[in-house]
N, C-alpha and C. Protein backbone atom coordinates (compact mmCIF):
# COMPACT_ATOMS: atom_id res chain seq x y z
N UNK A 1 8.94 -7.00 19.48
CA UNK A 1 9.48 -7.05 18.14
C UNK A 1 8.45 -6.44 17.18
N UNK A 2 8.82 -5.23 16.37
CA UNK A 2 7.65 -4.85 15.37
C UNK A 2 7.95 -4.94 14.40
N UNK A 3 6.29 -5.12 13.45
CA UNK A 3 6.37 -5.98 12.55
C UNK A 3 6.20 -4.44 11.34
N UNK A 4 7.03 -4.55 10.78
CA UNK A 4 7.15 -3.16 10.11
C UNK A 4 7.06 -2.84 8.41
N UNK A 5 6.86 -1.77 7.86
CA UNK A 5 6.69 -1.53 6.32
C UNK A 5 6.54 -0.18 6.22
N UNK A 6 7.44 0.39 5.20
CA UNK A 6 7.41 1.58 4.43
C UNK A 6 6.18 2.08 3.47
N UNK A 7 5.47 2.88 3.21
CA UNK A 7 4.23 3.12 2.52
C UNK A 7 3.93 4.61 2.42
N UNK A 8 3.06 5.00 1.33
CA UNK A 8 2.41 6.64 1.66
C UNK A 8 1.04 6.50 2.11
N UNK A 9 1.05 7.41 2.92
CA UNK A 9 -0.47 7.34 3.48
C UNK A 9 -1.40 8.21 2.04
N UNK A 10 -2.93 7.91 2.62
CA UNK A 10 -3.54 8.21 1.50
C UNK A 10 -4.55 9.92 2.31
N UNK A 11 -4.42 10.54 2.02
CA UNK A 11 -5.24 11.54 2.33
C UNK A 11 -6.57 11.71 2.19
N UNK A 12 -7.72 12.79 3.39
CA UNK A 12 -8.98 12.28 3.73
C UNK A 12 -9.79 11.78 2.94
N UNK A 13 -9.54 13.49 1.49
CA UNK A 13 -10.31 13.10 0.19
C UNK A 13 -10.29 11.81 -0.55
N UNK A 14 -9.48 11.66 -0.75
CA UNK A 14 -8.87 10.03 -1.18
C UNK A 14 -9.79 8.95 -0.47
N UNK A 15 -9.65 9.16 0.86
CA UNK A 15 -9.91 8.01 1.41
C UNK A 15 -11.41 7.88 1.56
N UNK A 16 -12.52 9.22 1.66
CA UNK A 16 -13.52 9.06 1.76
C UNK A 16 -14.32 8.87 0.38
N UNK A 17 -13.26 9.03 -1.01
CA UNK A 17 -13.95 8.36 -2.53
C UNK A 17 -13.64 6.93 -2.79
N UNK A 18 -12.80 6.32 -1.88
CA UNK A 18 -12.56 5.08 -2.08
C UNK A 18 -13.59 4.17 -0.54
N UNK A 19 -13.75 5.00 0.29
CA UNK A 19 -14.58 4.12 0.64
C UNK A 19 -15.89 4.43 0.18
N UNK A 20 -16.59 5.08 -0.77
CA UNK A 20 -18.06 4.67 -1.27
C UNK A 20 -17.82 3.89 -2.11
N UNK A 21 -16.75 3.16 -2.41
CA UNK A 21 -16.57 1.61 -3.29
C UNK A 21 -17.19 0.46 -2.14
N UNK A 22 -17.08 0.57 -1.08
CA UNK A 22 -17.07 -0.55 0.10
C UNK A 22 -18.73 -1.03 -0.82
N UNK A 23 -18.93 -2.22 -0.12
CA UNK A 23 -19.89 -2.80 -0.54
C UNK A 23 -20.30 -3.64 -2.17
N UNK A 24 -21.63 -4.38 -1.85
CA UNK A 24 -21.69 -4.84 -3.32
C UNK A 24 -20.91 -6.24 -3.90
N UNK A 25 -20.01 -6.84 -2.38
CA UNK A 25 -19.22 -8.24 -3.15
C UNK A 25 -19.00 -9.25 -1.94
N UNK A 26 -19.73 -10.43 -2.44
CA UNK A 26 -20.17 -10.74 -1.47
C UNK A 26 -18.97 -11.75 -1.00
N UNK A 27 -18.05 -11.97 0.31
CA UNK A 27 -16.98 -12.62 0.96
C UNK A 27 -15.79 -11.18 1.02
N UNK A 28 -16.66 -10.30 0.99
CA UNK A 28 -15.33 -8.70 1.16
C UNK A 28 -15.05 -8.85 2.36
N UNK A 29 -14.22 -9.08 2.91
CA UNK A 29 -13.69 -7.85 4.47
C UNK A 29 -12.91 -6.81 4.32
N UNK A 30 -13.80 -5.67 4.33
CA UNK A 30 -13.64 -4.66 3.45
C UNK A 30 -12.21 -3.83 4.95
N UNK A 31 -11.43 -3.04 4.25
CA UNK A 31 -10.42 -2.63 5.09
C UNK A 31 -10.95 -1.12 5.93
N UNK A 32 -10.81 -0.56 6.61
CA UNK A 32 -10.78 0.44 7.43
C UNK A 32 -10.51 1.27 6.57
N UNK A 33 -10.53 2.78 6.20
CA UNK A 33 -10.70 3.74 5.23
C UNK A 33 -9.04 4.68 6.25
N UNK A 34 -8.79 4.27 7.86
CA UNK A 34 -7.77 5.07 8.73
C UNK A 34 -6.38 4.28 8.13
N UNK A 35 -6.65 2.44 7.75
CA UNK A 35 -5.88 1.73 7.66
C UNK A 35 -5.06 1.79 5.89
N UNK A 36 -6.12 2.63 4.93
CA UNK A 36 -5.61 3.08 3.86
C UNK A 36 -4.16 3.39 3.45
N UNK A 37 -3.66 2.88 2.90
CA UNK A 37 -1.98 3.34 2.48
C UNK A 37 -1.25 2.32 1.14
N UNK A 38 -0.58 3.11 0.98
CA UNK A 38 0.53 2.22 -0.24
C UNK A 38 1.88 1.69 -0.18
N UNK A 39 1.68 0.51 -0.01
CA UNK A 39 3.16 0.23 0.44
C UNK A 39 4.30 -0.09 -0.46
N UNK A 40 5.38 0.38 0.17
CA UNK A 40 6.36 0.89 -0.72
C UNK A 40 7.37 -0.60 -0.43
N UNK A 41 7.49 -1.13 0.90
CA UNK A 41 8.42 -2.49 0.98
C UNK A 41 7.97 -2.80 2.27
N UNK A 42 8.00 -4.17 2.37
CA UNK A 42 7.38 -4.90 3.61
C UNK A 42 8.32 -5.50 4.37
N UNK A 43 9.08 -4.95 5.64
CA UNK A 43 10.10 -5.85 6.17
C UNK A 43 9.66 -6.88 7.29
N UNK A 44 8.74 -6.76 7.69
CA UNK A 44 8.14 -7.97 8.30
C UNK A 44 8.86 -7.57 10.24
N UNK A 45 8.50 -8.13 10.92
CA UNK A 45 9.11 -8.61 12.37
C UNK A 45 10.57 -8.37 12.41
N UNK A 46 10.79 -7.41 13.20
CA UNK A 46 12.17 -6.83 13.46
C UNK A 46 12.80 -6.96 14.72
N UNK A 47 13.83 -6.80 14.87
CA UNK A 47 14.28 -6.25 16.41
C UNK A 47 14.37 -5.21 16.89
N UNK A 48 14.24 -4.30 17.67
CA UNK A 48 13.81 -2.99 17.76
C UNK A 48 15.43 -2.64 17.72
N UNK A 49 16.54 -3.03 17.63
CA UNK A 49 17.94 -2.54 17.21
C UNK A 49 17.93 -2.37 15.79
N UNK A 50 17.32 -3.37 14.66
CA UNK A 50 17.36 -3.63 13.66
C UNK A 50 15.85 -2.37 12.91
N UNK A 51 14.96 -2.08 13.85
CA UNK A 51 14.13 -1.11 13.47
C UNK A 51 14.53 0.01 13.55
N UNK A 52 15.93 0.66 14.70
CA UNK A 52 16.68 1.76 14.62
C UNK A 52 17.20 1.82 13.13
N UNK A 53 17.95 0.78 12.80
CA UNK A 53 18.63 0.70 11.46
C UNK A 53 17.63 0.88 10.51
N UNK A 54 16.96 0.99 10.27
CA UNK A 54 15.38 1.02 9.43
C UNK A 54 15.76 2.55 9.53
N UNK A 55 15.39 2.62 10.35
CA UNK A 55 14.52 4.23 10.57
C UNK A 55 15.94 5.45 9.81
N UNK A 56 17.21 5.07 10.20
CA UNK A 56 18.18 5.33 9.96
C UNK A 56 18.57 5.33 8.64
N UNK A 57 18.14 3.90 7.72
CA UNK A 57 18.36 4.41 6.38
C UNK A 57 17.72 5.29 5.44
N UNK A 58 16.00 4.70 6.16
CA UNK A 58 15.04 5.60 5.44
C UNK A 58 15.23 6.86 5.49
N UNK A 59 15.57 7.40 6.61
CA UNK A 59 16.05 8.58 6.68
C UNK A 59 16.96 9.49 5.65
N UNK A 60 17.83 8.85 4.88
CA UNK A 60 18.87 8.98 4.09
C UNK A 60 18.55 9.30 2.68
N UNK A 61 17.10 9.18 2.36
CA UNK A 61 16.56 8.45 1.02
C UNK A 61 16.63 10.43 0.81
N UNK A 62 17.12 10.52 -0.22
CA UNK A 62 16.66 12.20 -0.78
C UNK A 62 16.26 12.50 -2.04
N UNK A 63 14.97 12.50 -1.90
CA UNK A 63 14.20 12.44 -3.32
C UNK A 63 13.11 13.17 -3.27
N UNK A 64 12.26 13.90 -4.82
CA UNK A 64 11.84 15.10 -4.53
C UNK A 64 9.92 14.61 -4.29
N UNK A 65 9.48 15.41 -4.25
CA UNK A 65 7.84 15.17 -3.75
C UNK A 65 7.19 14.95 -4.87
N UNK A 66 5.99 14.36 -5.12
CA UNK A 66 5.76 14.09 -6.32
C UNK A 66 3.76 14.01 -6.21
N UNK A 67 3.54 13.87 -7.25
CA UNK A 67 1.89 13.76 -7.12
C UNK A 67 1.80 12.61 -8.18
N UNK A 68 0.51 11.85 -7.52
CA UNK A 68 0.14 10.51 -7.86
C UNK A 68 -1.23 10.59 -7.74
N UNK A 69 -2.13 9.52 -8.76
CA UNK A 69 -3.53 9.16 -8.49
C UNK A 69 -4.23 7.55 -8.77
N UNK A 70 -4.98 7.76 -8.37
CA UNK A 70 -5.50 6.14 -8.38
C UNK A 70 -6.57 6.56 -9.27
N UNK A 71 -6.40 5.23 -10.31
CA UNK A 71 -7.36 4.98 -11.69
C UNK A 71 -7.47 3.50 -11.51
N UNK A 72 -8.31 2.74 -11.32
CA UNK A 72 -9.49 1.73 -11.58
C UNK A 72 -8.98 0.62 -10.86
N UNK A 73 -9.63 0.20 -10.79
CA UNK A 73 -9.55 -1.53 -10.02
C UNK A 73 -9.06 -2.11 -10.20
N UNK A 74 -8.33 -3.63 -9.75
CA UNK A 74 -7.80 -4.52 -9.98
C UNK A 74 -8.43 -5.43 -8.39
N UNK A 75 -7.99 -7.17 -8.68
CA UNK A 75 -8.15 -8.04 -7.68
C UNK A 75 -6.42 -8.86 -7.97
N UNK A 76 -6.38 -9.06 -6.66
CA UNK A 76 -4.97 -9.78 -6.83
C UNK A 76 -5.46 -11.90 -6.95
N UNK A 77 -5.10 -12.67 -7.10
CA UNK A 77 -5.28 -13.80 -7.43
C UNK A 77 -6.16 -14.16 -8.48
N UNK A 78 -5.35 -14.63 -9.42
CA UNK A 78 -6.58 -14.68 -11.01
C UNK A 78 -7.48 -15.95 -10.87
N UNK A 79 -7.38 -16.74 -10.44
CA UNK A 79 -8.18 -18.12 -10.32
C UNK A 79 -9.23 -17.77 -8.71
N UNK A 80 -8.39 -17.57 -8.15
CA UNK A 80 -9.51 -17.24 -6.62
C UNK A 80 -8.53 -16.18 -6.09
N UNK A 81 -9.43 -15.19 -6.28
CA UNK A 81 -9.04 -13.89 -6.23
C UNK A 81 -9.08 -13.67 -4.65
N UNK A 82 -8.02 -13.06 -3.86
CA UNK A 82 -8.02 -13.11 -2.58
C UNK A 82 -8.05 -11.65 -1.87
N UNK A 83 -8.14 -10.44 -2.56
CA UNK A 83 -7.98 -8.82 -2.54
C UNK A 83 -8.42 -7.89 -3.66
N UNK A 84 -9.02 -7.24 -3.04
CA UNK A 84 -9.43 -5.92 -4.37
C UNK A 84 -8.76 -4.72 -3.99
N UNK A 85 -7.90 -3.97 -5.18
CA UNK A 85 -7.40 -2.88 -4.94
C UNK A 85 -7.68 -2.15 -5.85
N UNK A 86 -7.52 -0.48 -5.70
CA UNK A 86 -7.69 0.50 -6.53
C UNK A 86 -5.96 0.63 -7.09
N UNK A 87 -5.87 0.28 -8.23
CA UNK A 87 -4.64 1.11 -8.84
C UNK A 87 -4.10 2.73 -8.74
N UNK A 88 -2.66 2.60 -8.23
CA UNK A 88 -1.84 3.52 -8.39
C UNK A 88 -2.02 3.76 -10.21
N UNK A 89 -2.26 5.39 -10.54
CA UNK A 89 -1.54 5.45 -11.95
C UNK A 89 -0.30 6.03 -12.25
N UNK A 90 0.29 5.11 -13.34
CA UNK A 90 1.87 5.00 -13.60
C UNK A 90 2.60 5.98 -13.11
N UNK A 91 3.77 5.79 -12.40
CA UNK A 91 4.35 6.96 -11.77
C UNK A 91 5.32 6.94 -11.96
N UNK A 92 6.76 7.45 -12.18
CA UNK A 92 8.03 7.10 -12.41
C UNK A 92 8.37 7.63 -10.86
N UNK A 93 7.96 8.67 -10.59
CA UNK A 93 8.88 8.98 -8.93
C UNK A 93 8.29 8.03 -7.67
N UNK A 94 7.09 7.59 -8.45
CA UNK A 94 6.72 6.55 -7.02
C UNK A 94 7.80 5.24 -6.94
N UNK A 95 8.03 4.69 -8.41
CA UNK A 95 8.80 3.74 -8.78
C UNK A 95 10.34 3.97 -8.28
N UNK A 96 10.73 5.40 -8.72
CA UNK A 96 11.84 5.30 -8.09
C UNK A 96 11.94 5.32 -6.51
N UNK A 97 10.84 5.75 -5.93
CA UNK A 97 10.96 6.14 -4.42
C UNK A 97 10.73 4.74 -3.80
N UNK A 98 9.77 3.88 -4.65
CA UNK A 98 9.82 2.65 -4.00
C UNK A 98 11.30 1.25 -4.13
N UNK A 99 11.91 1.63 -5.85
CA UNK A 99 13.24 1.50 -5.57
C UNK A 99 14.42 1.70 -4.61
N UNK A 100 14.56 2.94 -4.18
CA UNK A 100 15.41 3.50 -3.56
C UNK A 100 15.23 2.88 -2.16
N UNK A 101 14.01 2.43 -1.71
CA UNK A 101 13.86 2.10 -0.07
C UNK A 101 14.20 0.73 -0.28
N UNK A 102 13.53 -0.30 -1.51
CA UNK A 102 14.09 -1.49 -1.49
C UNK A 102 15.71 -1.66 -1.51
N UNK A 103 16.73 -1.04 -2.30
CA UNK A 103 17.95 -0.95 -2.07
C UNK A 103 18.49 -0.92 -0.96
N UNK A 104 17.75 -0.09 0.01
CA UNK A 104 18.57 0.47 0.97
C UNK A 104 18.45 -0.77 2.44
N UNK A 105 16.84 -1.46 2.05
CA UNK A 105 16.52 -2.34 2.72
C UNK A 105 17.76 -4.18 2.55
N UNK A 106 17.74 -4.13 1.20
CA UNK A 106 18.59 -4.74 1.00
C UNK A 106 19.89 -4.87 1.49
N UNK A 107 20.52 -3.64 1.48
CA UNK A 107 21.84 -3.39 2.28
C UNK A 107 21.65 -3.51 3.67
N UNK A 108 20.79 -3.51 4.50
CA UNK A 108 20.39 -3.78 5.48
C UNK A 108 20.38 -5.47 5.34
N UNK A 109 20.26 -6.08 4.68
CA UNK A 109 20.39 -8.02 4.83
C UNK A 109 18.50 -8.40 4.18
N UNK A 110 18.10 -7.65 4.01
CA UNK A 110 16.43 -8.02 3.51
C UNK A 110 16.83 -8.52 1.96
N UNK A 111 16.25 -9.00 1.82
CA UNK A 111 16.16 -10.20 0.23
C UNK A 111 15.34 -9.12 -0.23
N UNK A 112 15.46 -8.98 -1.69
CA UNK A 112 14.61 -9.03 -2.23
C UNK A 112 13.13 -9.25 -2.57
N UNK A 113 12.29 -8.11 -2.94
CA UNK A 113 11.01 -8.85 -3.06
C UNK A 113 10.36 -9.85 -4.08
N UNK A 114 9.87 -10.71 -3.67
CA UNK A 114 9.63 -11.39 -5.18
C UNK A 114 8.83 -11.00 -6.26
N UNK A 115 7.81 -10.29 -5.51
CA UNK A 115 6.70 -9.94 -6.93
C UNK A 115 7.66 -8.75 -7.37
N UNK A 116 6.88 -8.00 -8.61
CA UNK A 116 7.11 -7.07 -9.07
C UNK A 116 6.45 -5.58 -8.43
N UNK A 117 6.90 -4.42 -8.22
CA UNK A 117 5.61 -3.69 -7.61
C UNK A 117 4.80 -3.19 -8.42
N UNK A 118 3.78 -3.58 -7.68
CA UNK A 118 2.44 -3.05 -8.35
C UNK A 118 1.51 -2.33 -6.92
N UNK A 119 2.00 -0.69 -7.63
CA UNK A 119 1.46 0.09 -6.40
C UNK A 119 -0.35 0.12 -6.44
N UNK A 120 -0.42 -0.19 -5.23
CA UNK A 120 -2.05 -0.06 -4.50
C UNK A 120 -2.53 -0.18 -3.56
N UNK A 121 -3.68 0.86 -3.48
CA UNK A 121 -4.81 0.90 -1.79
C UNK A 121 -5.28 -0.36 -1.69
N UNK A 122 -5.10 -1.72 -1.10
CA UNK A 122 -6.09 -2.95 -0.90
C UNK A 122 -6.89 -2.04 -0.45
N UNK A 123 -8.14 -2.62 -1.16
CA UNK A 123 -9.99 -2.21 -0.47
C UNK A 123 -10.57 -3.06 0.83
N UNK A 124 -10.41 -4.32 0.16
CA UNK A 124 -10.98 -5.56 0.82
C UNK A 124 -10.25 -6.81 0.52
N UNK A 125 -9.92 -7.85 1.77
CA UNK A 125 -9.58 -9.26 1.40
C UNK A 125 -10.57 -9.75 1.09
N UNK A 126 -10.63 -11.25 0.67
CA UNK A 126 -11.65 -11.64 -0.06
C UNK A 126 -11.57 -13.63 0.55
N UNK A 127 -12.81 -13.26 0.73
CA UNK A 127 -13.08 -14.93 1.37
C UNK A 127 -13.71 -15.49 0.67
N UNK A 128 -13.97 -16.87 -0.35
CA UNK A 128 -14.78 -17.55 -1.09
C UNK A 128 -15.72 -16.93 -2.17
N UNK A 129 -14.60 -15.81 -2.85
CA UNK A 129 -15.84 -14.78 -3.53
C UNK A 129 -15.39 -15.27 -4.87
N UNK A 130 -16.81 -15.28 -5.42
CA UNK A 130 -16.66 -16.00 -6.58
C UNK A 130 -15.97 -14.94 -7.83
N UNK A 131 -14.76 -15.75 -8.50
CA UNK A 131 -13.97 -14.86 -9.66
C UNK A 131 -15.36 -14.02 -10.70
N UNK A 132 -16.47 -14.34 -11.07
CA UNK A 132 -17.39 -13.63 -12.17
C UNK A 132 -17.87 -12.55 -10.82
N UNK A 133 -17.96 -12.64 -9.61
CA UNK A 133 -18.77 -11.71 -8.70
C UNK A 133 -18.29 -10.29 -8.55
N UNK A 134 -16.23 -11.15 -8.45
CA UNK A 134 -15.14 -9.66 -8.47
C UNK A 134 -15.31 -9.11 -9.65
N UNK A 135 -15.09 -10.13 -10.94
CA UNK A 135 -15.00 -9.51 -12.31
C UNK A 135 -15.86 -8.37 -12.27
N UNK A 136 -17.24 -8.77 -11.46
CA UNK A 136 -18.67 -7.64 -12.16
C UNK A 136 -18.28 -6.48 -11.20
N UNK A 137 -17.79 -6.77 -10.18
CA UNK A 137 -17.57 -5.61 -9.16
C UNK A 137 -16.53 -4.61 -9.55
N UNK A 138 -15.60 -5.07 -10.82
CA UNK A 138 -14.11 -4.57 -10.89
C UNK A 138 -14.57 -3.52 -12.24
N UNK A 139 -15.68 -4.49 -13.35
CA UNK A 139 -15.91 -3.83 -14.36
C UNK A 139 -17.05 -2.77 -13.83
N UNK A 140 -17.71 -2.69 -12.93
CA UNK A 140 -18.51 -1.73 -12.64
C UNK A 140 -17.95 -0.15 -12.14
N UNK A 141 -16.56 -0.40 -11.51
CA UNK A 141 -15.87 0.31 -11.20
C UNK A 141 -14.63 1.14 -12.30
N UNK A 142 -15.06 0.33 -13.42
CA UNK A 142 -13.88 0.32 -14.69
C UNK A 142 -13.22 1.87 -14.54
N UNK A 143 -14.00 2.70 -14.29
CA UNK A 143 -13.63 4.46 -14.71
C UNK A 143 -13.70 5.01 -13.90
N UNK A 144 -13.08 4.58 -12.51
CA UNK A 144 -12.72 4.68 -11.53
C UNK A 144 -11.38 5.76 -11.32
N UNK A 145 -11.26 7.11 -10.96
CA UNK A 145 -10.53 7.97 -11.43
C UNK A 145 -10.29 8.93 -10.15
N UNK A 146 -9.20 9.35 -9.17
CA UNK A 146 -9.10 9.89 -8.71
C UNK A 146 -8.35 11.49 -8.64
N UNK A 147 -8.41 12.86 -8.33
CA UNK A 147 -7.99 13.57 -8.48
C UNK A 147 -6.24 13.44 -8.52
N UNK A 148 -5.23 14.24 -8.70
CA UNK A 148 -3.99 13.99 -8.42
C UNK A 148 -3.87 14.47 -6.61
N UNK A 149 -3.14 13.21 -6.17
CA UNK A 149 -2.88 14.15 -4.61
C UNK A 149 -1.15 14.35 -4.82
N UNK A 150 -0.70 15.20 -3.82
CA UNK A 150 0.82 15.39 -3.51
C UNK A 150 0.89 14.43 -2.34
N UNK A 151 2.48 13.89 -2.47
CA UNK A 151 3.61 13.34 -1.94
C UNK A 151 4.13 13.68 -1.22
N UNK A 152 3.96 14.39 -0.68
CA UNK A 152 5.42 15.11 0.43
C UNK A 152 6.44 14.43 1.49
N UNK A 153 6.10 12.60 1.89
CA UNK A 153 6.45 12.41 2.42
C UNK A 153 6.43 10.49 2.07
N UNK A 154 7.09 9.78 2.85
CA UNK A 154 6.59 8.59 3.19
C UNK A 154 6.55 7.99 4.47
N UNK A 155 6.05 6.94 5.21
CA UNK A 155 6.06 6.44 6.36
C UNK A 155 6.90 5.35 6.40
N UNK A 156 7.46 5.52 8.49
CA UNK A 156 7.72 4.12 8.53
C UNK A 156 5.82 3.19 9.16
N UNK A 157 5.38 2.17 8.79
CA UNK A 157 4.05 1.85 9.59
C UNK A 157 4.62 0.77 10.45
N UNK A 158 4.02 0.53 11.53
CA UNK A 158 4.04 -0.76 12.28
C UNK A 158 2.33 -1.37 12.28
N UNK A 159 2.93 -2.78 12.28
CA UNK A 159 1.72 -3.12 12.57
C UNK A 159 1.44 -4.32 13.42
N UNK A 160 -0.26 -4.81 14.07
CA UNK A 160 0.44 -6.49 14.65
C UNK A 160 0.04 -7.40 13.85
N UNK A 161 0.52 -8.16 14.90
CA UNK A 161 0.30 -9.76 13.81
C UNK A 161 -0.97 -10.52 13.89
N UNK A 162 -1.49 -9.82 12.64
CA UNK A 162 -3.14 -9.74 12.64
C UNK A 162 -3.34 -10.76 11.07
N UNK A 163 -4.57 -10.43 10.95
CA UNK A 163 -5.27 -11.32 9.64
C UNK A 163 -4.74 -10.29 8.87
N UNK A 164 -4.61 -9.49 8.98
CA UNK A 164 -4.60 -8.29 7.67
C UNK A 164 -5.47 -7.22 7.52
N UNK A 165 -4.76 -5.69 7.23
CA UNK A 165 -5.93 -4.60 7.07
C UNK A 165 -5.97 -3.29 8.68
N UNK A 166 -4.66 -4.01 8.89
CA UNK A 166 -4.62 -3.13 10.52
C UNK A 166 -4.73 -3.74 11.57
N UNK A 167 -4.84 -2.74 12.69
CA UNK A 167 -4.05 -1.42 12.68
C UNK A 167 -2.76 -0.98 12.48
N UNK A 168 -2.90 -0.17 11.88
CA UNK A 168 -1.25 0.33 11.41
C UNK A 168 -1.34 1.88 12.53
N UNK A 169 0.04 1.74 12.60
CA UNK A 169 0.60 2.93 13.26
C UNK A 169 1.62 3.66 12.52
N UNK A 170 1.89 5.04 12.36
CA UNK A 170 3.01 5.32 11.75
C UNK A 170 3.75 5.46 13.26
N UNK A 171 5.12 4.70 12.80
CA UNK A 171 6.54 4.83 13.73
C UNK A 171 7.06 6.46 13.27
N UNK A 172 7.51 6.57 12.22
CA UNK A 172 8.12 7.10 11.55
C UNK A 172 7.92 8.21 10.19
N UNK A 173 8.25 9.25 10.18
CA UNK A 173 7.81 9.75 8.85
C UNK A 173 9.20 10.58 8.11
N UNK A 174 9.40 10.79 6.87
CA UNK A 174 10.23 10.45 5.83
C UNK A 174 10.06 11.73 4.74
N UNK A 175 10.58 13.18 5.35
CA UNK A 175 9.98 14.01 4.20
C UNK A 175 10.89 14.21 2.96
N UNK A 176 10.17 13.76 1.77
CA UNK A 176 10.62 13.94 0.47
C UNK A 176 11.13 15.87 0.04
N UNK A 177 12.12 16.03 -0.49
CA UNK A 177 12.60 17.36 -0.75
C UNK A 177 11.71 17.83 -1.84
């Protein structure tokens, strides 16, 4: 049964300016720089009949290519912060592209997601790290600015049933017109 999610991968350049962030905070388990990506919807443990149907809608999605960049930091949990990510900046075609797969997932029987999306590379999970340690790590990074990359595509990823951070595999890939 694989445990599956839609996402864009992040390209080399990308990935080798976001990992000279690694380091500097202390309870990081900092993520793999191969395991890098943005996920677009998380369907979790499938049946490999029900992952045909996946692959099948994504397939369907026809939407055009787009360019996106990552500008500055964020940590997810405000009281005990449990992840550091680099922000996606504002995108309307990422938004719609990440719309369009949640819909389609939906019609497939998937609920809804609960949060809101908020596109981003996780850097590192975070074990017992103190909220002023991320703060200093997040404001040090404040102007944190990446070139624009292109879109051309999205993934299906699999992954196992791990702590988090990989390995991911792409099943599947998804080219945008």
């Amino acid at each position: 049964m694989p445990r599956l999610f839609a996402g864009i991968e992040i390209p080399p350049t990308i990935t080798t300016r976001l990992s000279l962030q690694k380091g500097g905070l202390f309870g990081a388990r900092w993520i793999d720089e191969a395991n890098y990506h943005i996920t677009l919807r998380f369907m979790g443990d499938v049946s490999h009949t029900m992952a045909d149907e996946i692959v099948f809608h994504l397939s369907q999605i026809r939407l055009p290519e787009f360019e996106i960049l990552l500008k500055g930091f964020g940590a997810f949990g405000t009281k005990k912060p449990h992840s550091v990510f680099a922000a996606v900046g504002a995108n309307e075609d990422l938004v719609q592209l990440q719309g369009e797969v949640d819909r389609r997932m939906q019609a497939l029987g998937f609920k809804p997601d609960r949060h809101s999306f908020t596109p981003h590379v996780t850097l590192a999970r975070l074990k017992n790290a103190e909220p002023i340690d991320v703060a200093n790590y997040l404001q040090m990074r404040d102007s944190f600015e990446t070139e624009r990359f292109h879109v051309p595509r999205f993934v299906l990823y699999s992954s196992r049933d791990s702590i988090g951070g990989g390995p991911y595999a792409i099943e599947d890939s998804f080219d945008l017109l």
